[in-house]
PDB file of N, CA and C in Angstrom:
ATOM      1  N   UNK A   1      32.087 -15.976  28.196  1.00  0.00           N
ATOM      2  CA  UNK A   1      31.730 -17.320  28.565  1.00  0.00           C
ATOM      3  C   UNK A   1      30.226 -17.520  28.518  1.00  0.00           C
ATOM      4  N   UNK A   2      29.627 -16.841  28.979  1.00  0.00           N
ATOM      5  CA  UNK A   2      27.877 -16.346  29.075  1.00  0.00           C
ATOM      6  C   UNK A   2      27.617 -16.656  27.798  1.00  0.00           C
ATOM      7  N   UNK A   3      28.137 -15.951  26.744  1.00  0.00           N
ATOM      8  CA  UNK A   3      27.550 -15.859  25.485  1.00  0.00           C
ATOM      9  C   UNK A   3      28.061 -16.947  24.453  1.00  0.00           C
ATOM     10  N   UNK A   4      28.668 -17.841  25.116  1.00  0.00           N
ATOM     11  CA  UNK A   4      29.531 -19.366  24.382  1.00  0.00           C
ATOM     12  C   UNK A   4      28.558 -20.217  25.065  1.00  0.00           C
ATOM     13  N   UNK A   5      27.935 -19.987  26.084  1.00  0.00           N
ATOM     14  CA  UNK A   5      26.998 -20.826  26.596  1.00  0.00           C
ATOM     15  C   UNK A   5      25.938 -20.859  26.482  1.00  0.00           C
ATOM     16  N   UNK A   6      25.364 -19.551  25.726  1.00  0.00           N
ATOM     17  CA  UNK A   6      23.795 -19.387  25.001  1.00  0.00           C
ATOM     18  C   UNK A   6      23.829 -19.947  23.529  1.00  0.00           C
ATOM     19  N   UNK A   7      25.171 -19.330  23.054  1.00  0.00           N
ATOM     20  CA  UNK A   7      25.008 -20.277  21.629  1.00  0.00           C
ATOM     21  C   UNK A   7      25.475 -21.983  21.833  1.00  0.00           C
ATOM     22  N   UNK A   8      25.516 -22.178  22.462  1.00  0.00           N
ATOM     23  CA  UNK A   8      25.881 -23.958  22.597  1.00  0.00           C
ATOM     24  C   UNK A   8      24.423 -24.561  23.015  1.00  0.00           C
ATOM     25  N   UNK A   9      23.561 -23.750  23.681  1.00  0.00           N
ATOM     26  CA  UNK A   9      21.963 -24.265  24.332  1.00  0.00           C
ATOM     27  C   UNK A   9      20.962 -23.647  22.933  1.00  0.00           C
ATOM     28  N   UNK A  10      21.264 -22.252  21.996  1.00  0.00           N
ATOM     29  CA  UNK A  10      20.627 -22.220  20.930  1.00  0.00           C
ATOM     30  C   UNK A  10      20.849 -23.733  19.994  1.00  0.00           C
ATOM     31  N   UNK A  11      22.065 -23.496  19.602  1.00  0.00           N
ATOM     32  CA  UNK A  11      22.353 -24.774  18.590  1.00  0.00           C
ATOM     33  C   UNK A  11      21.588 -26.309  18.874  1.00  0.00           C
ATOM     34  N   UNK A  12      21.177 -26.336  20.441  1.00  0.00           N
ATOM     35  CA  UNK A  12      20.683 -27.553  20.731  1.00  0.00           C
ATOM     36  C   UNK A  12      19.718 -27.707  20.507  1.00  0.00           C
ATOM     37  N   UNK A  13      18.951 -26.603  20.882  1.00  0.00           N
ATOM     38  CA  UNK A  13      17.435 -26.456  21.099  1.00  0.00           C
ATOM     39  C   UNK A  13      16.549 -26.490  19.515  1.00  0.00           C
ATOM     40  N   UNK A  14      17.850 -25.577  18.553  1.00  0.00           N
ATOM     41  CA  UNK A  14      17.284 -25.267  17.336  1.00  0.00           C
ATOM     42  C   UNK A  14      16.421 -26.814  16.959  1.00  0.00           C
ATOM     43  N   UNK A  15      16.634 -27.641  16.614  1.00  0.00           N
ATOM     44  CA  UNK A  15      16.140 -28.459  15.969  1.00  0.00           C
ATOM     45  C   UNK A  15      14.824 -29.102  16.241  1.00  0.00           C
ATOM     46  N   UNK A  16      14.470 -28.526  17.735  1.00  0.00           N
ATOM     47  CA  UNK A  16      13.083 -28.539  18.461  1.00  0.00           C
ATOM     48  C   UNK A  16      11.914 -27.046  18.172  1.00  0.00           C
ATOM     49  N   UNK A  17      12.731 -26.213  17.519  1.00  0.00           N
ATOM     50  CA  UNK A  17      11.669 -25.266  17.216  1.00  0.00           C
ATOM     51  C   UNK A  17      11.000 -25.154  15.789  1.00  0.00           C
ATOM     52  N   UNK A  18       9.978 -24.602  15.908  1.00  0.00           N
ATOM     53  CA  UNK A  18       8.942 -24.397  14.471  1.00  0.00           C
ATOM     54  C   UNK A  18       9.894 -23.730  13.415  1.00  0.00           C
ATOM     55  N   UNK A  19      10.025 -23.671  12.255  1.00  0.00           N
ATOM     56  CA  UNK A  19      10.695 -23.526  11.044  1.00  0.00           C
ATOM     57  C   UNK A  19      10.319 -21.280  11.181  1.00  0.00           C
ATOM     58  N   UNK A  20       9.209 -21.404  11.754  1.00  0.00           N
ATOM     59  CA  UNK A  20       8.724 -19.928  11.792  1.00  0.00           C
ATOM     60  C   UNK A  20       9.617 -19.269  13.088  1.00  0.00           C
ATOM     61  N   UNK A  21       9.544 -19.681  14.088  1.00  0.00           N
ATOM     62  CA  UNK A  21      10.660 -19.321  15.441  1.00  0.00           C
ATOM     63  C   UNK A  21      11.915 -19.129  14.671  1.00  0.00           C
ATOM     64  N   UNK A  22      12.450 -20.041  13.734  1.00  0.00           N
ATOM     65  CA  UNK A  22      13.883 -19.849  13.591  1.00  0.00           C
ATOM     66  C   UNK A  22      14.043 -18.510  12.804  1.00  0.00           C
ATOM     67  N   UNK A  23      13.184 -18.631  11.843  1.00  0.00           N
ATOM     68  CA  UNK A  23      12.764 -17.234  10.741  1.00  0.00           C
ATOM     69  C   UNK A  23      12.963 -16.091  11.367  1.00  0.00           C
ATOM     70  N   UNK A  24      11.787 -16.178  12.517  1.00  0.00           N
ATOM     71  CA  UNK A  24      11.903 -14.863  13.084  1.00  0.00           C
ATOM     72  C   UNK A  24      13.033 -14.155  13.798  1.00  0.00           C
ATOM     73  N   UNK A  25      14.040 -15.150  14.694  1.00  0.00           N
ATOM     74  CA  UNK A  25      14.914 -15.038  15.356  1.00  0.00           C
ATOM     75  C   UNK A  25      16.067 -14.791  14.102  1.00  0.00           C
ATOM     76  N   UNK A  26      15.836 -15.306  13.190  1.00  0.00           N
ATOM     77  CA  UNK A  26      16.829 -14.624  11.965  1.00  0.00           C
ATOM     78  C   UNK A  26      17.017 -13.444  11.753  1.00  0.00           C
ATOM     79  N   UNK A  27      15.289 -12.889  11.624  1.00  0.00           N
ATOM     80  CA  UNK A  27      14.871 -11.552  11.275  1.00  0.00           C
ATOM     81  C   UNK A  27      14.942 -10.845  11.941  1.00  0.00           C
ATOM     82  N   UNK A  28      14.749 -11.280  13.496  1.00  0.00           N
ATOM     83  CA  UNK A  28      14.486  -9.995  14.348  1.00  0.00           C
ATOM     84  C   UNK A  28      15.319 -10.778  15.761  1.00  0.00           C
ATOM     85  N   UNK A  29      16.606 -10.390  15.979  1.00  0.00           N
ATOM     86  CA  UNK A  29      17.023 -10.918  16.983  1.00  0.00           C
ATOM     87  C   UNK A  29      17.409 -10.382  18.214  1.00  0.00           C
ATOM     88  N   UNK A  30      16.774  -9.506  18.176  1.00  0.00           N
ATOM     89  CA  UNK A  30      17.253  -8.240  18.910  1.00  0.00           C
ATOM     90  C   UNK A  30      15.384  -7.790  19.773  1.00  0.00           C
ATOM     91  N   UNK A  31      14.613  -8.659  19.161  1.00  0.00           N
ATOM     92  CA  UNK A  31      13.173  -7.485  19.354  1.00  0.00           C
ATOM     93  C   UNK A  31      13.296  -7.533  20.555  1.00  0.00           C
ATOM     94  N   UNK A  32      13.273  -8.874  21.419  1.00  0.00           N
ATOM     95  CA  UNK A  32      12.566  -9.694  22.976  1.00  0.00           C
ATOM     96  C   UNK A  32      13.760  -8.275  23.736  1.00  0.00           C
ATOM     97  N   UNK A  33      14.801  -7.985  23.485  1.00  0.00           N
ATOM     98  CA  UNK A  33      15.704  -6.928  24.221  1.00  0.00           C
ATOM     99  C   UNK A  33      14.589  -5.525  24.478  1.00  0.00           C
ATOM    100  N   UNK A  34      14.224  -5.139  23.063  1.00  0.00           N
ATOM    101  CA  UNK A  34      13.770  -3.861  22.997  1.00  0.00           C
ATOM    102  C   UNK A  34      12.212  -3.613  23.676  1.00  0.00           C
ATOM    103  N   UNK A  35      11.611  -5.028  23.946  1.00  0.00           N
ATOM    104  CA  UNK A  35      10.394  -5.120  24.399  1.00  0.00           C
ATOM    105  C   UNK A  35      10.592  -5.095  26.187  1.00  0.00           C
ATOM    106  N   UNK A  36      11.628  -5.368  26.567  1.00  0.00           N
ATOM    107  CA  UNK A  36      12.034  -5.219  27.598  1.00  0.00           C
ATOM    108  C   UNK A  36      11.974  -4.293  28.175  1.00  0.00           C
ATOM    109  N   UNK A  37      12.714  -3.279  27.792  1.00  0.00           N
ATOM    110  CA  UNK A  37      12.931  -1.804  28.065  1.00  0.00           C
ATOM    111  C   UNK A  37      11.511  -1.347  28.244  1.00  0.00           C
ATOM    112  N   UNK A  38      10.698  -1.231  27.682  1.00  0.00           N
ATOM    113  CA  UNK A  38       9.623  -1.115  28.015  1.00  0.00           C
ATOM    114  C   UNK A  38       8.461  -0.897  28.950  1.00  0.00           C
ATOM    115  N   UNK A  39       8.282  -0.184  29.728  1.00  0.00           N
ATOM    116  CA  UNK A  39       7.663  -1.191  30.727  1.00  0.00           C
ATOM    117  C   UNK A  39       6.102  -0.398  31.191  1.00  0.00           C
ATOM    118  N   UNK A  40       5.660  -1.017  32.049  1.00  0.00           N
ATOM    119  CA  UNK A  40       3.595  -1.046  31.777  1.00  0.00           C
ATOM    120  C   UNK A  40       3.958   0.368  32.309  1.00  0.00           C
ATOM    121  N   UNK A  41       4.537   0.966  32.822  1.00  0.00           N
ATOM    122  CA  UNK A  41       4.021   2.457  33.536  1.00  0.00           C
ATOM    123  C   UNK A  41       4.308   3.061  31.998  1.00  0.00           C
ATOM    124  N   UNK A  42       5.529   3.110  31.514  1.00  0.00           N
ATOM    125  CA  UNK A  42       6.090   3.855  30.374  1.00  0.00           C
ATOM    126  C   UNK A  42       5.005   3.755  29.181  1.00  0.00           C
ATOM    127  N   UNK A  43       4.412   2.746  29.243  1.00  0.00           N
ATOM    128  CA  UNK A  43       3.301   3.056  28.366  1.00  0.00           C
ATOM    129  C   UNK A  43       2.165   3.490  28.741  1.00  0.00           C
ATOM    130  N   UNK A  44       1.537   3.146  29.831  1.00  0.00           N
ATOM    131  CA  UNK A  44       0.408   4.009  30.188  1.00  0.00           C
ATOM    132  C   UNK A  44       0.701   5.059  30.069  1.00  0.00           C
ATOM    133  N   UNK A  45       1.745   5.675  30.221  1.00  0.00           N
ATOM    134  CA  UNK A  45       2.753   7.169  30.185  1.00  0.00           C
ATOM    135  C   UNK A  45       1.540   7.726  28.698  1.00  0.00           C
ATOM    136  N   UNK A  46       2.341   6.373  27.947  1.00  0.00           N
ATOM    137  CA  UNK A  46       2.179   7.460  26.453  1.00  0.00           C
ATOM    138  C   UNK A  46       0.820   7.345  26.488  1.00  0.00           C
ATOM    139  N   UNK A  47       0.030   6.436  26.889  1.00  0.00           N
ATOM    140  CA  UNK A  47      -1.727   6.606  26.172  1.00  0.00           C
ATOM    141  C   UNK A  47      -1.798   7.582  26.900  1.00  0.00           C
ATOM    142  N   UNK A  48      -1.680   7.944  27.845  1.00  0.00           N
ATOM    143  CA  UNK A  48      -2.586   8.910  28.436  1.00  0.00           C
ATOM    144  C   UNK A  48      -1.933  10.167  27.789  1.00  0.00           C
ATOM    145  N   UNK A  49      -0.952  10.119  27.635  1.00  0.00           N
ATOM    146  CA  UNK A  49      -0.455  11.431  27.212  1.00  0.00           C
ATOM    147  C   UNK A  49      -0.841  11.920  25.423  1.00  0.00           C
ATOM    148  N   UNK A  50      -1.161  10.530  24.674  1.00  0.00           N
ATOM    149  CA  UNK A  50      -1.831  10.406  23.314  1.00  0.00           C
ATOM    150  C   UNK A  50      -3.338  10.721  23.516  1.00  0.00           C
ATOM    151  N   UNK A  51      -3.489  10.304  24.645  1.00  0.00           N
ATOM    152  CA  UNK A  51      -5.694  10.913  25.211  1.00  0.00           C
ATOM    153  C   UNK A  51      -5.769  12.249  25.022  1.00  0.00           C
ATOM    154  N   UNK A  52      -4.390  12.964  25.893  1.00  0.00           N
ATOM    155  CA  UNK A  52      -4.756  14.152  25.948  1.00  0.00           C
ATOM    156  C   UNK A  52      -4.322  14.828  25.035  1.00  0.00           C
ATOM    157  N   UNK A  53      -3.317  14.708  24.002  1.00  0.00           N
ATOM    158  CA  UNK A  53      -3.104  15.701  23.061  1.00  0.00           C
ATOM    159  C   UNK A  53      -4.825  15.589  21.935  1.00  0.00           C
ATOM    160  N   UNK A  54      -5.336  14.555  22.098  1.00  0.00           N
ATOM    161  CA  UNK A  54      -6.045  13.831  21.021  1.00  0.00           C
ATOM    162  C   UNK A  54      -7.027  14.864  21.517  1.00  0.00           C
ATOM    163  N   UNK A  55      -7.724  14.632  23.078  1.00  0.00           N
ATOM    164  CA  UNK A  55      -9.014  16.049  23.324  1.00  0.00           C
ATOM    165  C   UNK A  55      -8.734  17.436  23.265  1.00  0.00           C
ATOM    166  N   UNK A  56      -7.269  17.344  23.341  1.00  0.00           N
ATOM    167  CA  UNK A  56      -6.986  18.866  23.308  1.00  0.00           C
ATOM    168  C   UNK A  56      -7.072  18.992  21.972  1.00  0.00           C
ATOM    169  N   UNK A  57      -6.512  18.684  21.026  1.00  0.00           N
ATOM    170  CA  UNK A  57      -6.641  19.083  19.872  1.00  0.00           C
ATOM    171  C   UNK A  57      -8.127  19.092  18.856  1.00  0.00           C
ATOM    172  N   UNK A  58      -9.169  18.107  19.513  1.00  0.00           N
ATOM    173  CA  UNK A  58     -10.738  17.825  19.366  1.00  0.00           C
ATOM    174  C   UNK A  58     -11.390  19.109  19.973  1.00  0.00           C
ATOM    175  N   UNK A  59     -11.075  19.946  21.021  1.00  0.00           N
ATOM    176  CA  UNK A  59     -11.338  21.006  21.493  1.00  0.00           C
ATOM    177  C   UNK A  59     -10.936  22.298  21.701  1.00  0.00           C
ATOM    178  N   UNK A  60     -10.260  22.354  20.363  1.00  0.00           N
ATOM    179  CA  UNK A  60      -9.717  23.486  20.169  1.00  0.00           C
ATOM    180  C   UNK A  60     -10.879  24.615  19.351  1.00  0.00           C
ATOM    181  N   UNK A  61     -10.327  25.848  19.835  1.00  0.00           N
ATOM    182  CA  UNK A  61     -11.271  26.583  19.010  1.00  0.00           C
ATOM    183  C   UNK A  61     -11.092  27.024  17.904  1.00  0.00           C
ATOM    184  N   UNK A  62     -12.255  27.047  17.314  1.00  0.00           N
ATOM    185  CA  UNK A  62     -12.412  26.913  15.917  1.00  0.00           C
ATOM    186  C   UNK A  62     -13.112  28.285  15.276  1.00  0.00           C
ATOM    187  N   UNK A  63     -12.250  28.644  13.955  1.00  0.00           N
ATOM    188  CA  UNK A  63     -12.061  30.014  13.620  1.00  0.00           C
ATOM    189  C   UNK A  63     -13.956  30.320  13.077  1.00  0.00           C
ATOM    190  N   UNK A  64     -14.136  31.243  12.350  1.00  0.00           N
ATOM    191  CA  UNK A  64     -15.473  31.762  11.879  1.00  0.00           C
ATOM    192  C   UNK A  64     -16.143  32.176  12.406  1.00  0.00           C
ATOM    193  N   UNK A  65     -17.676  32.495  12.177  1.00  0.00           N
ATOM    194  CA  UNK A  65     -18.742  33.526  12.972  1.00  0.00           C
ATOM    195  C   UNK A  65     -19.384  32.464  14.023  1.00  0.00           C
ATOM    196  N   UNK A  66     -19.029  33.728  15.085  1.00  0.00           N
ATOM    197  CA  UNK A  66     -19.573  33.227  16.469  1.00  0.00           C
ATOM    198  C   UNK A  66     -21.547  32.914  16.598  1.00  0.00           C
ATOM    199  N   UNK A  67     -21.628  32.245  17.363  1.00  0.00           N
ATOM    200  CA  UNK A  67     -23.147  31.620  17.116  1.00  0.00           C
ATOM    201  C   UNK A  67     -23.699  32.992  17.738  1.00  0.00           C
ATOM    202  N   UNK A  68     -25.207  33.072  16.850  1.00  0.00           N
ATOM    203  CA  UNK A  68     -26.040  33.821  17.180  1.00  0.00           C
ATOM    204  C   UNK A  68     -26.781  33.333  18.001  1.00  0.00           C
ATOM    205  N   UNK A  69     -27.434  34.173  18.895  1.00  0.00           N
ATOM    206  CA  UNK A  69     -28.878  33.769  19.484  1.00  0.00           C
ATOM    207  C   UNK A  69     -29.602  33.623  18.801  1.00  0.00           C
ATOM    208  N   UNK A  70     -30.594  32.006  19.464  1.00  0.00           N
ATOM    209  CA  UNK A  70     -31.993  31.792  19.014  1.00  0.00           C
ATOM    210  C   UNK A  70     -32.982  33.430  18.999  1.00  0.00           C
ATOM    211  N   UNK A  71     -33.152  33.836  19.900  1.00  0.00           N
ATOM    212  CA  UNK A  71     -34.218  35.060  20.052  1.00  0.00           C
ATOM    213  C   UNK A  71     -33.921  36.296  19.171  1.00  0.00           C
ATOM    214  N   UNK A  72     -32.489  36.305  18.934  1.00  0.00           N
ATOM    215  CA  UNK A  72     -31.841  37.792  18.455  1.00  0.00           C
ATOM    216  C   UNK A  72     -32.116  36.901  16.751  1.00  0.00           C
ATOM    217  N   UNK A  73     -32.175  35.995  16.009  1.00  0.00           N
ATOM    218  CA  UNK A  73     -32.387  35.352  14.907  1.00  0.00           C
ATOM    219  C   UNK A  73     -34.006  35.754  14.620  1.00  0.00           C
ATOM    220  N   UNK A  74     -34.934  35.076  15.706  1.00  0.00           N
ATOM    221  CA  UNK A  74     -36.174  35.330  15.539  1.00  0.00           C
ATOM    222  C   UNK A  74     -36.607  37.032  15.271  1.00  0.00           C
ATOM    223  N   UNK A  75     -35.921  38.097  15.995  1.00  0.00           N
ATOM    224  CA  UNK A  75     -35.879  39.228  15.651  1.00  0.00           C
ATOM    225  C   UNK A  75     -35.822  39.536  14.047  1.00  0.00           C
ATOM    226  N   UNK A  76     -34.412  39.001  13.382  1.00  0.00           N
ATOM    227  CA  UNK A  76     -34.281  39.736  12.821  1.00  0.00           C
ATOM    228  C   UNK A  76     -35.759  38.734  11.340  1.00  0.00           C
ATOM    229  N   UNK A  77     -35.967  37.889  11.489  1.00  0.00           N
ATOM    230  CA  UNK A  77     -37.007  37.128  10.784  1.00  0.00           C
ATOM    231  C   UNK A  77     -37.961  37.974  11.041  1.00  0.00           C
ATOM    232  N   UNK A  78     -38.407  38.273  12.290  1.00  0.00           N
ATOM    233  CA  UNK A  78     -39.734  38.766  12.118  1.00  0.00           C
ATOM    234  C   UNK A  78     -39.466  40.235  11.419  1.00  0.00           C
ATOM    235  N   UNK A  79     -38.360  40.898  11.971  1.00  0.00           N
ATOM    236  CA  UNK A  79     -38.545  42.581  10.877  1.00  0.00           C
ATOM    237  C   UNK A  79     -38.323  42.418   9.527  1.00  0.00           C
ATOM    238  N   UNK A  80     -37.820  41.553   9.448  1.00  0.00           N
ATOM    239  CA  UNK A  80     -37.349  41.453   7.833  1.00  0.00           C
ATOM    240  C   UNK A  80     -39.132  40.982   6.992  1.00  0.00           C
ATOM    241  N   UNK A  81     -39.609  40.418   7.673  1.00  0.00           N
ATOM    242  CA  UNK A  81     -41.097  39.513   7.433  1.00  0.00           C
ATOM    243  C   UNK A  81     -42.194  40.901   7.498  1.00  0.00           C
ATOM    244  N   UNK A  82     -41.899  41.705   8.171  1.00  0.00           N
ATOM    245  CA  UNK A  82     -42.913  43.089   9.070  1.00  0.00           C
ATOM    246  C   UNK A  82     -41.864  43.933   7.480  1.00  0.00           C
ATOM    247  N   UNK A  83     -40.970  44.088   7.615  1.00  0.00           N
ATOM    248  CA  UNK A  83     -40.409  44.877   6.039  1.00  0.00           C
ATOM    249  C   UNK A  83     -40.149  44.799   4.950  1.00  0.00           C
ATOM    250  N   UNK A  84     -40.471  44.174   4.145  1.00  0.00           N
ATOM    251  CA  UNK A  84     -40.554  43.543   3.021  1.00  0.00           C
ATOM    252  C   UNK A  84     -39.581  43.915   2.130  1.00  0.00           C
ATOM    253  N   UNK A  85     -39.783  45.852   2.046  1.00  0.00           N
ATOM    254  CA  UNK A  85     -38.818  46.727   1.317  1.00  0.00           C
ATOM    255  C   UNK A  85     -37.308  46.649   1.754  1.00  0.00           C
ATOM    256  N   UNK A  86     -36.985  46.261   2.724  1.00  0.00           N
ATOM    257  CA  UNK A  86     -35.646  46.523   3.041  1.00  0.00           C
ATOM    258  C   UNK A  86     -34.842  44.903   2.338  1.00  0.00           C
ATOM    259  N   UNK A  87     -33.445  46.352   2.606  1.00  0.00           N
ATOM    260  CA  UNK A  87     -32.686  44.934   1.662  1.00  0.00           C
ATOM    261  C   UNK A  87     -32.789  44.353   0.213  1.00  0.00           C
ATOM    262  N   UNK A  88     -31.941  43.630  -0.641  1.00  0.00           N
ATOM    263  CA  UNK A  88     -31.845  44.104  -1.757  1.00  0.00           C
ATOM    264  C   UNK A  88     -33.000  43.079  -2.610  1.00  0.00           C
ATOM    265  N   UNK A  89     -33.124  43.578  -3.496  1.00  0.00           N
ATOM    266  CA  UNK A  89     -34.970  43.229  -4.377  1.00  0.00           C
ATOM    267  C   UNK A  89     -34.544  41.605  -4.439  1.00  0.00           C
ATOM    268  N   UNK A  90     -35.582  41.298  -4.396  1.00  0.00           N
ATOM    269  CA  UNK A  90     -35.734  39.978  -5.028  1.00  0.00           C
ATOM    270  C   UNK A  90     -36.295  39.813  -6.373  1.00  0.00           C
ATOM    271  N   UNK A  91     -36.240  38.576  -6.788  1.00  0.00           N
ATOM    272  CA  UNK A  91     -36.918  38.220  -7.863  1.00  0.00           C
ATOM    273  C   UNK A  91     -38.092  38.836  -8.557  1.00  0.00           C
ATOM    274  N   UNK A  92     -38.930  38.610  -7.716  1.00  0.00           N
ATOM    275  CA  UNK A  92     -40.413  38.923  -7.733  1.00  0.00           C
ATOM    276  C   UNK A  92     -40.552  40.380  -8.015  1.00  0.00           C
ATOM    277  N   UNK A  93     -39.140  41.250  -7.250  1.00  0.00           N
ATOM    278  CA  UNK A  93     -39.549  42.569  -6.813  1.00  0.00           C
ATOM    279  C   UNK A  93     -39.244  43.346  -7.898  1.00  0.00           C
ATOM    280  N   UNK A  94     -37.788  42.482  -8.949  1.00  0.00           N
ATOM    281  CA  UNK A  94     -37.142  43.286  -9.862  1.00  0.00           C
ATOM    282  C   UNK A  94     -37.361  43.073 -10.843  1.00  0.00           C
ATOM    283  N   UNK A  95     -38.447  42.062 -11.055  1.00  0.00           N
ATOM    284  CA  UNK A  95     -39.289  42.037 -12.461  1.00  0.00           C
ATOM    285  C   UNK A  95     -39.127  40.772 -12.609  1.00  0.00           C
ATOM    286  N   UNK A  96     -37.968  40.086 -12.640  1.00  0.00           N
ATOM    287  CA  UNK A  96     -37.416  38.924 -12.930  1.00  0.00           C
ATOM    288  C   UNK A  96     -38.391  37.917 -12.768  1.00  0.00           C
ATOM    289  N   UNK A  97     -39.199  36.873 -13.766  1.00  0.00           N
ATOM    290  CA  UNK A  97     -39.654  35.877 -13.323  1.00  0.00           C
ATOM    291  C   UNK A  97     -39.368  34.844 -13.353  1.00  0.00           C
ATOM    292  N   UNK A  98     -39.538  33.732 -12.726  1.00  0.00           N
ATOM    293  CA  UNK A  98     -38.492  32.151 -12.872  1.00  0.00           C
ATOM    294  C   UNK A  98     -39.659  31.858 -13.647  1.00  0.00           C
ATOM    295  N   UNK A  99     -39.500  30.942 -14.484  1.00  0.00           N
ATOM    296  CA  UNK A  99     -39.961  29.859 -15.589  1.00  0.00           C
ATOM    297  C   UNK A  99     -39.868  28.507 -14.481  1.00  0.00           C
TER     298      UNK A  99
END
């Protein structure tokens, strides 16, 4: 009876709505149900729960060589600078000249 009495108040009404309302209610007659279900906690649910996979995954650790020290770097600059001979020839050393 409910639902003989929504289509008897659609059929009335139709001829008062925008040509685009009717379209949509063609297309999608079901959405206003599914938007329902819905509700403001259940989505704050998901952002926050989309925040945190998003930093967790922004702060994950990341594979390759671990950072050196500033001071233990300056070390090895200055012996390498104080030893000239060590380590394998350069250019200059193996005759080779650049043009």
């Amino acid at each position: 009876m409910t639902g003989l009495l929504r289509f008897v108040l659609a059929v009335l009404a139709s001829p008062f709505r925008s040509k685009l309302r009717l379209e949509a209610d063609r297309w999608f007659p079901a959405i206003l149900k599914v938007l329902t279900i819905i509700r403001p906690e259940t989505l704050v649910r998901w952002h926050r729960a989309g925040f945190r996979g998003y930093w967790r995954w922004k702060s994950r650790p990341r594979g390759g060589r671990p950072q050196i020290d500033t001071e233990l770097r300056g070390l090895v600059r200055r012996m390498s600078v104080e030893n000239p001979l060590w380590g394998a020839p350069t250019r200059q050393q193996s005759g080779l000249h650049v043009r």
